[in-house]
C-alpha atoms as a PDB file:
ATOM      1  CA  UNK A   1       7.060 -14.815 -11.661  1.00  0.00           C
ATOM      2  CA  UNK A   2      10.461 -13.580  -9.947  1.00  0.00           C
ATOM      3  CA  UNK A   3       9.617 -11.375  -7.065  1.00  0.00           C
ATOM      4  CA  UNK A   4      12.732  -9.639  -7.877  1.00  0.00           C
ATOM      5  CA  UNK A   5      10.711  -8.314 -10.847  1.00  0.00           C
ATOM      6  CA  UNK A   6       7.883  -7.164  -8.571  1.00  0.00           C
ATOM      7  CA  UNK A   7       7.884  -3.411  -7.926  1.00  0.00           C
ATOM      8  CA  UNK A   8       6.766  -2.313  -4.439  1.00  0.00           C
ATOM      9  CA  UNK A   9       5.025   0.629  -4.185  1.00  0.00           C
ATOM     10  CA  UNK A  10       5.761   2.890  -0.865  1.00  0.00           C
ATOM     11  CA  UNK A  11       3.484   5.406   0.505  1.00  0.00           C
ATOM     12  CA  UNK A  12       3.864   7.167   3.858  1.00  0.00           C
ATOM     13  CA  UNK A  13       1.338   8.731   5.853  1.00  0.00           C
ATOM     14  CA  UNK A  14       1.273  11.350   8.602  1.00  0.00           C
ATOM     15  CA  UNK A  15      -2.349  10.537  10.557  1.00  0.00           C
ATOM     16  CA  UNK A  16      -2.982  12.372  14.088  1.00  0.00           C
ATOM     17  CA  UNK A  17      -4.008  10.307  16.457  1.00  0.00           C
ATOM     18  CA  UNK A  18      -7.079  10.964  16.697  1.00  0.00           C
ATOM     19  CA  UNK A  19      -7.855   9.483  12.958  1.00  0.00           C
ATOM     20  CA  UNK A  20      -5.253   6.451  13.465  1.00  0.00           C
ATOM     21  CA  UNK A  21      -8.572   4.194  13.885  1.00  0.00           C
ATOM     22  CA  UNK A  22     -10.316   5.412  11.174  1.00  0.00           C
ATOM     23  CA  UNK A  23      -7.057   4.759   9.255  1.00  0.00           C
ATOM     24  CA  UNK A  24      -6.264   1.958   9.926  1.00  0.00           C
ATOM     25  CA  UNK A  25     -10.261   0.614   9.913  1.00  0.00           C
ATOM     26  CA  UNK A  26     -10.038   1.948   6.264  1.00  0.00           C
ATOM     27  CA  UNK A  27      -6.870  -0.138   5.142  1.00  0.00           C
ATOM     28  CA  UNK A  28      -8.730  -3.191   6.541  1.00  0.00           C
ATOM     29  CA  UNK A  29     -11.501  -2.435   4.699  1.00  0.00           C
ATOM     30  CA  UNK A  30      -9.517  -1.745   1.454  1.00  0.00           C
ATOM     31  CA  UNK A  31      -7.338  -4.634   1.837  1.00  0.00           C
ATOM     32  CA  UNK A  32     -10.109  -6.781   0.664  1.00  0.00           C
ATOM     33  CA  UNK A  33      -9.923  -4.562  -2.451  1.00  0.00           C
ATOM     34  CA  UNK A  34      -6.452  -5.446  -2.720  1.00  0.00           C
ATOM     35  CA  UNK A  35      -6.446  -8.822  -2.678  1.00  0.00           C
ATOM     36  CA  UNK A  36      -9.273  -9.716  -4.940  1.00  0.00           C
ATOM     37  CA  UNK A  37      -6.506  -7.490  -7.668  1.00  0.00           C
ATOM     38  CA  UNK A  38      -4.572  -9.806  -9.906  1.00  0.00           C
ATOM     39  CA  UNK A  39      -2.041  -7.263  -9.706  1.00  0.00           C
ATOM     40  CA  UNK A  40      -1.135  -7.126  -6.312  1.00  0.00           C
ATOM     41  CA  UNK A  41       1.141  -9.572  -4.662  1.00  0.00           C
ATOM     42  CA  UNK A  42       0.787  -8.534  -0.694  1.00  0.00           C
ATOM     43  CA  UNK A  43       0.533  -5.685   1.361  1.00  0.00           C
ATOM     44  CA  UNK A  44       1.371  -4.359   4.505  1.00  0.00           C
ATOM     45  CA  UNK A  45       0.352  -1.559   7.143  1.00  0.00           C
ATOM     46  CA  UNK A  46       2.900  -0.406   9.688  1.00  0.00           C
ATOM     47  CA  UNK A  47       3.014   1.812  12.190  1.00  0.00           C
ATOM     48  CA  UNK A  48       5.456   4.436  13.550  1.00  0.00           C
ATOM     49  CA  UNK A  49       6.815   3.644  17.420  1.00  0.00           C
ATOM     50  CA  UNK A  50       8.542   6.451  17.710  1.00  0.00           C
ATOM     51  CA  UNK A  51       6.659   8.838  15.998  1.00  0.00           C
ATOM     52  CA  UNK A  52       2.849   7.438  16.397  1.00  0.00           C
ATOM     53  CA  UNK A  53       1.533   9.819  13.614  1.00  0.00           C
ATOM     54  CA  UNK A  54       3.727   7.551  10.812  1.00  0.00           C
ATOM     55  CA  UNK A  55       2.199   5.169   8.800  1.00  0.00           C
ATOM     56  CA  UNK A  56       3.619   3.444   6.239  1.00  0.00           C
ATOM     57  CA  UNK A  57       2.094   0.949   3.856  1.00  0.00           C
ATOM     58  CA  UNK A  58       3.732  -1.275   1.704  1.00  0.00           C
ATOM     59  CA  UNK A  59       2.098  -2.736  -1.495  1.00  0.00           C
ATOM     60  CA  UNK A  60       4.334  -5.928  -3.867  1.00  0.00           C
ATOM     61  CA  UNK A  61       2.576  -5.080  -7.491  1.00  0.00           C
ATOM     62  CA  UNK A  62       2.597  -7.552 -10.129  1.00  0.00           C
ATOM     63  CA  UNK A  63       5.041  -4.565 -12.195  1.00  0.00           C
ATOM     64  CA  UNK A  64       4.625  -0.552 -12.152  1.00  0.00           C
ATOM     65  CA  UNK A  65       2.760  -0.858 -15.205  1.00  0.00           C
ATOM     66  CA  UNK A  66       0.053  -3.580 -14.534  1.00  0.00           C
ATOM     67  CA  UNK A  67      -0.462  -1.395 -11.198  1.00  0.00           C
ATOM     68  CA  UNK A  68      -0.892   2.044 -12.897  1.00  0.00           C
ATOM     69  CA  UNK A  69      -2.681   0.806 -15.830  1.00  0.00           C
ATOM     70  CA  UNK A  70      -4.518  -2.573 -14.802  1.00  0.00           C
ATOM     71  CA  UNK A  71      -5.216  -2.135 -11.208  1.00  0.00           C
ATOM     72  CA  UNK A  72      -6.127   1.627 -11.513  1.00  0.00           C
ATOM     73  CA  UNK A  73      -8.635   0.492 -14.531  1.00  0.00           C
ATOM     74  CA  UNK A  74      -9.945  -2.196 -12.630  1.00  0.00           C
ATOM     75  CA  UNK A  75     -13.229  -2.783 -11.414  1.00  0.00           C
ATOM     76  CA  UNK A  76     -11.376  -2.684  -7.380  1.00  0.00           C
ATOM     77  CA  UNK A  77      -9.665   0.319  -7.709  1.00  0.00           C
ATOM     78  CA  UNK A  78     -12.812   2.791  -7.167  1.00  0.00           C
ATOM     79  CA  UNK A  79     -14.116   0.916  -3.983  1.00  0.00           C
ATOM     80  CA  UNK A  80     -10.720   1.015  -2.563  1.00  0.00           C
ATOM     81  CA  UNK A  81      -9.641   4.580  -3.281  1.00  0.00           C
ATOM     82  CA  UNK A  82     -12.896   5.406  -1.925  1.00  0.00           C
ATOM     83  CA  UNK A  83     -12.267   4.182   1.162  1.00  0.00           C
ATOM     84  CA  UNK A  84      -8.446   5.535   1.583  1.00  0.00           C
ATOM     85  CA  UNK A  85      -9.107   9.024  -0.559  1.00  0.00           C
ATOM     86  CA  UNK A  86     -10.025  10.870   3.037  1.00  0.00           C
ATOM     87  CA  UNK A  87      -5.944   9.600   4.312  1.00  0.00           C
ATOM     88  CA  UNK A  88      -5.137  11.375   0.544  1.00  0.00           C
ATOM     89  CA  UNK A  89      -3.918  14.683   2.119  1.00  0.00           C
ATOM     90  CA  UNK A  90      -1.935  12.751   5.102  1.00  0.00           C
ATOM     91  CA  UNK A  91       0.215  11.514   2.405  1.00  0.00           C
ATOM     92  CA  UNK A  92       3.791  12.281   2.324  1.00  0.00           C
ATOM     93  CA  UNK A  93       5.130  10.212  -0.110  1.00  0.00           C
ATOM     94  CA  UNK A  94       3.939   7.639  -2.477  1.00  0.00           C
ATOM     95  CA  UNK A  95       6.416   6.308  -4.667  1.00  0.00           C
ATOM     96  CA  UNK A  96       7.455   2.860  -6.914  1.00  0.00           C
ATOM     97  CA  UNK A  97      10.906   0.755  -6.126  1.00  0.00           C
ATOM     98  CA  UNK A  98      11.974  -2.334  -7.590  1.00  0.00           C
ATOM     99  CA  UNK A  99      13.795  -5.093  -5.366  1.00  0.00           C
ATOM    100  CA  UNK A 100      17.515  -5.395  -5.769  1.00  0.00           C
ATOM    101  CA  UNK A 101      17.249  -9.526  -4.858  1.00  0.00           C
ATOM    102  CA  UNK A 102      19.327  -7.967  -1.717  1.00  0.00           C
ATOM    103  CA  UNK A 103      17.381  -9.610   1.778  1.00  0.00           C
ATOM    104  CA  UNK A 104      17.757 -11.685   4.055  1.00  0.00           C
ATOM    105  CA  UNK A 105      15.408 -13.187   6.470  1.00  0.00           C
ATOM    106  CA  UNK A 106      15.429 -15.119   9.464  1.00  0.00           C
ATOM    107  CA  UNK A 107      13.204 -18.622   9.237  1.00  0.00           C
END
């Protein structure tokens, strides 16, 4: 498959410091979820510099659709929105984009 037809899903977090460990212990935990899913492509969890409190994490679907109707019917999605669904209120966005084929990156 293209990974221009990929659609990358976006969701940013505001986490106090004082839960930033159980955060990010939580991703770690639910990455395993993630990868086992046919329908996700990679992931990423990064973390704000400037403002400490910002996390964003970075999901490459398979499409929009096999996302919100295969990996949210799948047998991984309730283990891993178990173990993210007490981050749910930190979120501050959560949204889908598609790749324009613009990039560039350095090898």
């Amino acid at each position: 498959m293209n990974k221009n037809n990929y659609s990358v899903e976006i969701i940013r977090y505001q986490v106090p410091a004082e839960q930033s460990a159980a955060f990010e212990k939580a991703y770690a935990d639910a990455g395993q979820h993630l990868k086992a899913s046919a329908y996700c492509k990679s992931y990423q969890v990064i973390h704000g510099n400037e403002e400490p409190e910002n996390y964003i994490v970075i999901i490459h679907w398979t499409s929009k659709a096999e996302h919100l109707q295969g990996f949210r019917q799948s047998a991984e999605f309730m283990p891993f929105f178990a173990l993210v669904k007490p981050f749910f209120n930190n979120i501050r966005e959560m949204k889908h984009y598609d790749l324009t084929g613009i990039e560039w990156t350095r090898e």
